[in-house]
N, C-alpha and C. Protein backbone atom coordinates (compact mmCIF):
# COMPACT_ATOMS: atom_id res chain seq x y z
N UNK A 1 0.83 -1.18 0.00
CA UNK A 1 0.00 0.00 0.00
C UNK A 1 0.87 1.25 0.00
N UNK A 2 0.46 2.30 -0.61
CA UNK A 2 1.13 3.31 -0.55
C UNK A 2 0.38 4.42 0.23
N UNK A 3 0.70 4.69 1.77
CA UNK A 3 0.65 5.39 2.60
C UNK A 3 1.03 6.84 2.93
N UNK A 4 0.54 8.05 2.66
CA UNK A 4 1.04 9.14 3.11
C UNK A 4 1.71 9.35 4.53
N UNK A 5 2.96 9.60 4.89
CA UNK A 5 3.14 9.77 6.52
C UNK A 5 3.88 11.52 6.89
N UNK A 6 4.39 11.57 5.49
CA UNK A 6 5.20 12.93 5.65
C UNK A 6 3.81 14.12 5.59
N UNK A 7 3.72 14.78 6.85
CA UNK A 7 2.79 16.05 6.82
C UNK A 7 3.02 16.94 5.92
N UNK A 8 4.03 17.88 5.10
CA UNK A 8 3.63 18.29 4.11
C UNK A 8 3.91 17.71 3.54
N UNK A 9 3.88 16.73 2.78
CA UNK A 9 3.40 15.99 0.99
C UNK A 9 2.03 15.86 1.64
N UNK A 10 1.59 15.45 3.04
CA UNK A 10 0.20 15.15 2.99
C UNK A 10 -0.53 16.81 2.55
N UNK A 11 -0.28 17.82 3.19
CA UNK A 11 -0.44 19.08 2.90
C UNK A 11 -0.94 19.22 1.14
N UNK A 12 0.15 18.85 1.01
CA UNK A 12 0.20 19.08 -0.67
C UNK A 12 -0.82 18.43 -1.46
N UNK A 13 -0.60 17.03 -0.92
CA UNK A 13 -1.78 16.06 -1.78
C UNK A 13 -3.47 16.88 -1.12
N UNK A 14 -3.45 17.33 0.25
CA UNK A 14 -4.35 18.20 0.04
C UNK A 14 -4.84 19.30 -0.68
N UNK A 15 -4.08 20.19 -1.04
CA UNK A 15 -4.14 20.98 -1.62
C UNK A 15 -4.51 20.59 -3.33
N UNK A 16 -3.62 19.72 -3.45
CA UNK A 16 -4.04 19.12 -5.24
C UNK A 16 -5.66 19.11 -4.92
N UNK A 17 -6.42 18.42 -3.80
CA UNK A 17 -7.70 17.48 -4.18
C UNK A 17 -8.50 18.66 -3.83
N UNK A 18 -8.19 19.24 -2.86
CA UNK A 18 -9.16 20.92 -3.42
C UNK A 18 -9.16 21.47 -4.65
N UNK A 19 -7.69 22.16 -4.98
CA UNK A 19 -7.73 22.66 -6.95
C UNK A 19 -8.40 21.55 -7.58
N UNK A 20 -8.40 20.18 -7.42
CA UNK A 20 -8.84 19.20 -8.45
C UNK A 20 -9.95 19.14 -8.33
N UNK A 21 -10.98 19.47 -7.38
CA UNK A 21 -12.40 19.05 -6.90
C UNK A 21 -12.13 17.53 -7.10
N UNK A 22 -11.30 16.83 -6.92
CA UNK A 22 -11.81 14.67 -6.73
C UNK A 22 -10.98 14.52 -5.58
N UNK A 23 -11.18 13.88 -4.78
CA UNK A 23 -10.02 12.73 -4.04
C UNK A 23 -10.43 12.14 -4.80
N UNK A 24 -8.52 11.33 -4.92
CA UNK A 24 -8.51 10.05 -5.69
C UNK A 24 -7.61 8.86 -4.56
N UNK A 25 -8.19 7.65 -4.14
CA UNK A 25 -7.28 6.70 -3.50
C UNK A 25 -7.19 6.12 -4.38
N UNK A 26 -5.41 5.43 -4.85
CA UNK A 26 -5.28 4.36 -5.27
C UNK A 26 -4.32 3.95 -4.82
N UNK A 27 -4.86 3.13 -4.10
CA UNK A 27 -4.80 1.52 -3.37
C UNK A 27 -3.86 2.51 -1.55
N UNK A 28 -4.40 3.29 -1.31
CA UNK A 28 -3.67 3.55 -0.19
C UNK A 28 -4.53 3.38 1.02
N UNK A 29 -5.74 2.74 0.82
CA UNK A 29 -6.45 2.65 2.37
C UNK A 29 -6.51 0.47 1.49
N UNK A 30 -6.68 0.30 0.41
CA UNK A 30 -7.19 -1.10 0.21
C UNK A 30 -6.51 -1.65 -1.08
N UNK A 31 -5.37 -2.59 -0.89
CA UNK A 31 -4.63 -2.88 -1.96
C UNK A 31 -5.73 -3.80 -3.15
N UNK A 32 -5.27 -2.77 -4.19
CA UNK A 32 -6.37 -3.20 -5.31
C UNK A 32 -7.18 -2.82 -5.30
N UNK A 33 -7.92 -1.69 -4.68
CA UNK A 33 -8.76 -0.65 -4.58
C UNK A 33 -8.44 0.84 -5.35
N UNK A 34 -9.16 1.20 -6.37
CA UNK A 34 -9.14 2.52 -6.71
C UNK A 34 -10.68 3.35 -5.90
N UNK A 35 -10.52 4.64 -5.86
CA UNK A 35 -11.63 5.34 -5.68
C UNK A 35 -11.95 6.43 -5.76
N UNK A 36 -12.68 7.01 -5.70
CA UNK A 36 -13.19 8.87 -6.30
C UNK A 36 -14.20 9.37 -5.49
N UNK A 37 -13.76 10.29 -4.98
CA UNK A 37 -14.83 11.04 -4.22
C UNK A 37 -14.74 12.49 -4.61
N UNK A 38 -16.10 12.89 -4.78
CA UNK A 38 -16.34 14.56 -5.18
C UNK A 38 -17.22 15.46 -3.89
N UNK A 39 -16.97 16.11 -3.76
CA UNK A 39 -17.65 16.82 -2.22
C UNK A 39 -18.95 17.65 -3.08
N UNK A 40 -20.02 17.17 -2.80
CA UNK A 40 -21.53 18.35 -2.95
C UNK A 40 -21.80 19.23 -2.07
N UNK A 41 -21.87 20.31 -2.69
CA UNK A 41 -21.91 21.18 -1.99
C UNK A 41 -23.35 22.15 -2.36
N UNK A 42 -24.24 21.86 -0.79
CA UNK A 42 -25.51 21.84 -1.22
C UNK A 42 -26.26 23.04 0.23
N UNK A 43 -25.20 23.86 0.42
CA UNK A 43 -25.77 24.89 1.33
C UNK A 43 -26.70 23.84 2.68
N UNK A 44 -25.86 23.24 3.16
CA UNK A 44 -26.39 22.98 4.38
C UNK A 44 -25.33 22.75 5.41
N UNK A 45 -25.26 23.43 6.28
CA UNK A 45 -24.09 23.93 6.71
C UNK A 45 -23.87 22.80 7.89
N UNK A 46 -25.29 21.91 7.87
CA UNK A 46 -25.05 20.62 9.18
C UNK A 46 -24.78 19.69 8.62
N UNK A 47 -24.33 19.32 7.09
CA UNK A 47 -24.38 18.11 6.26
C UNK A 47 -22.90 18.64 5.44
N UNK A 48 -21.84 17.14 5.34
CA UNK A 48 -20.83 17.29 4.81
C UNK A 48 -20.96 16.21 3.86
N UNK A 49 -21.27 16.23 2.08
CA UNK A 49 -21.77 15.10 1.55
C UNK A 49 -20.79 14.98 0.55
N UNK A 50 -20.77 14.05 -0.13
CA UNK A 50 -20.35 13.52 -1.53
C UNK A 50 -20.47 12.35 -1.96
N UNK A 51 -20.02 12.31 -3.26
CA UNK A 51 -20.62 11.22 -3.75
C UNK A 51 -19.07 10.37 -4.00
N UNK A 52 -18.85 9.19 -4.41
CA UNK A 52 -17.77 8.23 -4.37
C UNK A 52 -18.40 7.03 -5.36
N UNK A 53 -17.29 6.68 -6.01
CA UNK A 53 -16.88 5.19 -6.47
C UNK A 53 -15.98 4.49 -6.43
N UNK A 54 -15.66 3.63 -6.92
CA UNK A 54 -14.85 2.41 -6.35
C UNK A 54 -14.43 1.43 -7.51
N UNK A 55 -13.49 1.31 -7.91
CA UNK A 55 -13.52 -0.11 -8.74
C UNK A 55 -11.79 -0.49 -8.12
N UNK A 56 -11.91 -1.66 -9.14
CA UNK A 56 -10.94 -2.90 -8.97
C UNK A 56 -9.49 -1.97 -9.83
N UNK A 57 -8.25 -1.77 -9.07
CA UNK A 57 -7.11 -1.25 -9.69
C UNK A 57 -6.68 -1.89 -11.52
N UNK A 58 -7.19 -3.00 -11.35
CA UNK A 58 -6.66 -3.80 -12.76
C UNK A 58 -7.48 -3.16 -13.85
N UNK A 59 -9.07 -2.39 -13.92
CA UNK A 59 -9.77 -2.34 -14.29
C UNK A 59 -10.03 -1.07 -14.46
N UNK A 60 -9.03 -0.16 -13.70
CA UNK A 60 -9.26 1.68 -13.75
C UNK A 60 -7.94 2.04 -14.62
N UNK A 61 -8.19 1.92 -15.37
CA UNK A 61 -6.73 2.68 -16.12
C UNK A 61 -7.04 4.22 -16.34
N UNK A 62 -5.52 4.45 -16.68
CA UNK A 62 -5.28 6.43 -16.36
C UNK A 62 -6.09 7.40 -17.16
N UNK A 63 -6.57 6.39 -18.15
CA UNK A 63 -7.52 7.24 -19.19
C UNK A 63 -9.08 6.81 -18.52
N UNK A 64 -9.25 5.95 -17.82
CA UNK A 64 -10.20 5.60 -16.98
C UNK A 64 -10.44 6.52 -15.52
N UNK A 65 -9.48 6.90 -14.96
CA UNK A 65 -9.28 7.80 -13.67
C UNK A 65 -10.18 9.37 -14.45
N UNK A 66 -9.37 9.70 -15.45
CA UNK A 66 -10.01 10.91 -16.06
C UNK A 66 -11.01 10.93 -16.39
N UNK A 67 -12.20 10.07 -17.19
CA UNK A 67 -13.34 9.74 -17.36
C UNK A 67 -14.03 10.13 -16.53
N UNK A 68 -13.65 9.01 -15.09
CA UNK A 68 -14.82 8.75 -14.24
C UNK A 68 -14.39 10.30 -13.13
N UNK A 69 -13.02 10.64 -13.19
CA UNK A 69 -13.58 12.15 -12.15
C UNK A 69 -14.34 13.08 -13.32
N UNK A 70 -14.37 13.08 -14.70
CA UNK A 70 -15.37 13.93 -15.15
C UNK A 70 -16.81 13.51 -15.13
N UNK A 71 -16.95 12.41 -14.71
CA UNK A 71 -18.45 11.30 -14.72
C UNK A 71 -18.99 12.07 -13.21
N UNK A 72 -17.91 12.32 -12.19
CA UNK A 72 -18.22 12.45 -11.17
C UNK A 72 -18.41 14.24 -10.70
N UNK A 73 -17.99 14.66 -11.10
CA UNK A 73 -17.83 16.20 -11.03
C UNK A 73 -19.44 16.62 -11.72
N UNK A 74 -18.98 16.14 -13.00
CA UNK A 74 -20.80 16.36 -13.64
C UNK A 74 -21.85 15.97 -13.31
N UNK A 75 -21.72 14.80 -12.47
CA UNK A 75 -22.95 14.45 -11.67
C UNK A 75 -22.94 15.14 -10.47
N UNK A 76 -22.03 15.52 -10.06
CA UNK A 76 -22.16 16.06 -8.93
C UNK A 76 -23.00 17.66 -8.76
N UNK A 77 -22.83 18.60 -9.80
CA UNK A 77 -23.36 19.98 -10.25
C UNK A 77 -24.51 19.12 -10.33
N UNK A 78 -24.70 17.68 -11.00
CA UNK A 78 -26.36 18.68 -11.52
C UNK A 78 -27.26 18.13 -9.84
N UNK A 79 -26.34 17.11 -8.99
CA UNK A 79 -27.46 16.90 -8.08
C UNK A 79 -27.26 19.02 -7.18
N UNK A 80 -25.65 19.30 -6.94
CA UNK A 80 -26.17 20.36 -6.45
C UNK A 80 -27.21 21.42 -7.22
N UNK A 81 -27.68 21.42 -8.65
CA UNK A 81 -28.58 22.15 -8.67
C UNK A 81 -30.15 22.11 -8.59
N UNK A 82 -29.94 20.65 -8.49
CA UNK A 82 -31.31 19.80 -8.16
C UNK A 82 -31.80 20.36 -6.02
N UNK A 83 -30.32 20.83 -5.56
CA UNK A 83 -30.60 20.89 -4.10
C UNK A 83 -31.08 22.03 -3.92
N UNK A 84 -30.53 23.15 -5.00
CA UNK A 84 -30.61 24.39 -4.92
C UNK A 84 -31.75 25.09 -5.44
N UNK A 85 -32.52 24.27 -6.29
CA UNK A 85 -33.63 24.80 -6.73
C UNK A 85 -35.16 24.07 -5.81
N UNK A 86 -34.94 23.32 -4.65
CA UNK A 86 -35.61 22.76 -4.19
C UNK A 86 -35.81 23.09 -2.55
């Protein structure tokens, strides 16, 4: 598994997944695990949400990572405007 331990690279890899709008794990909490999480942001200031997927590392390739954070970003706007108009 590949583990973050140094506080700033962790810093940093924070900072990427804000500018990027995705966390991306691969394989650092589950060997052979990829995953994607996008934060919704839906004006409720008691609720911290997002949405996530998951597949098998053999099966996410790098042109696959890019896909699915644009699969995920775009789904993600339209549920926040589904929150915002409701």
């Amino acid at each position: 598994m590949n583990c973050c331990v140094n506080q700033e690279k962790y810093k940093k890899m924070i900072q990427k997944t804000r500018q990027d709008g995705i966390a991306l794990d691969r394989e650092e909490y589950i060997e052979g695990i990829c995953a994607f999480a996008v934060p919704l942001n839906i004006d409720r200031p008691d609720s911290q949400v997002a949405i996530w997927a998951v597949g098998l590392k053999r099966q996410v390739t790098d042109d696959g990572i890019r896909r699915y954070s644009q699969f995920l970003k775009e789904t993600a706007k339209k549920i926040e405007i589904r929150f915002s108009s409701g």
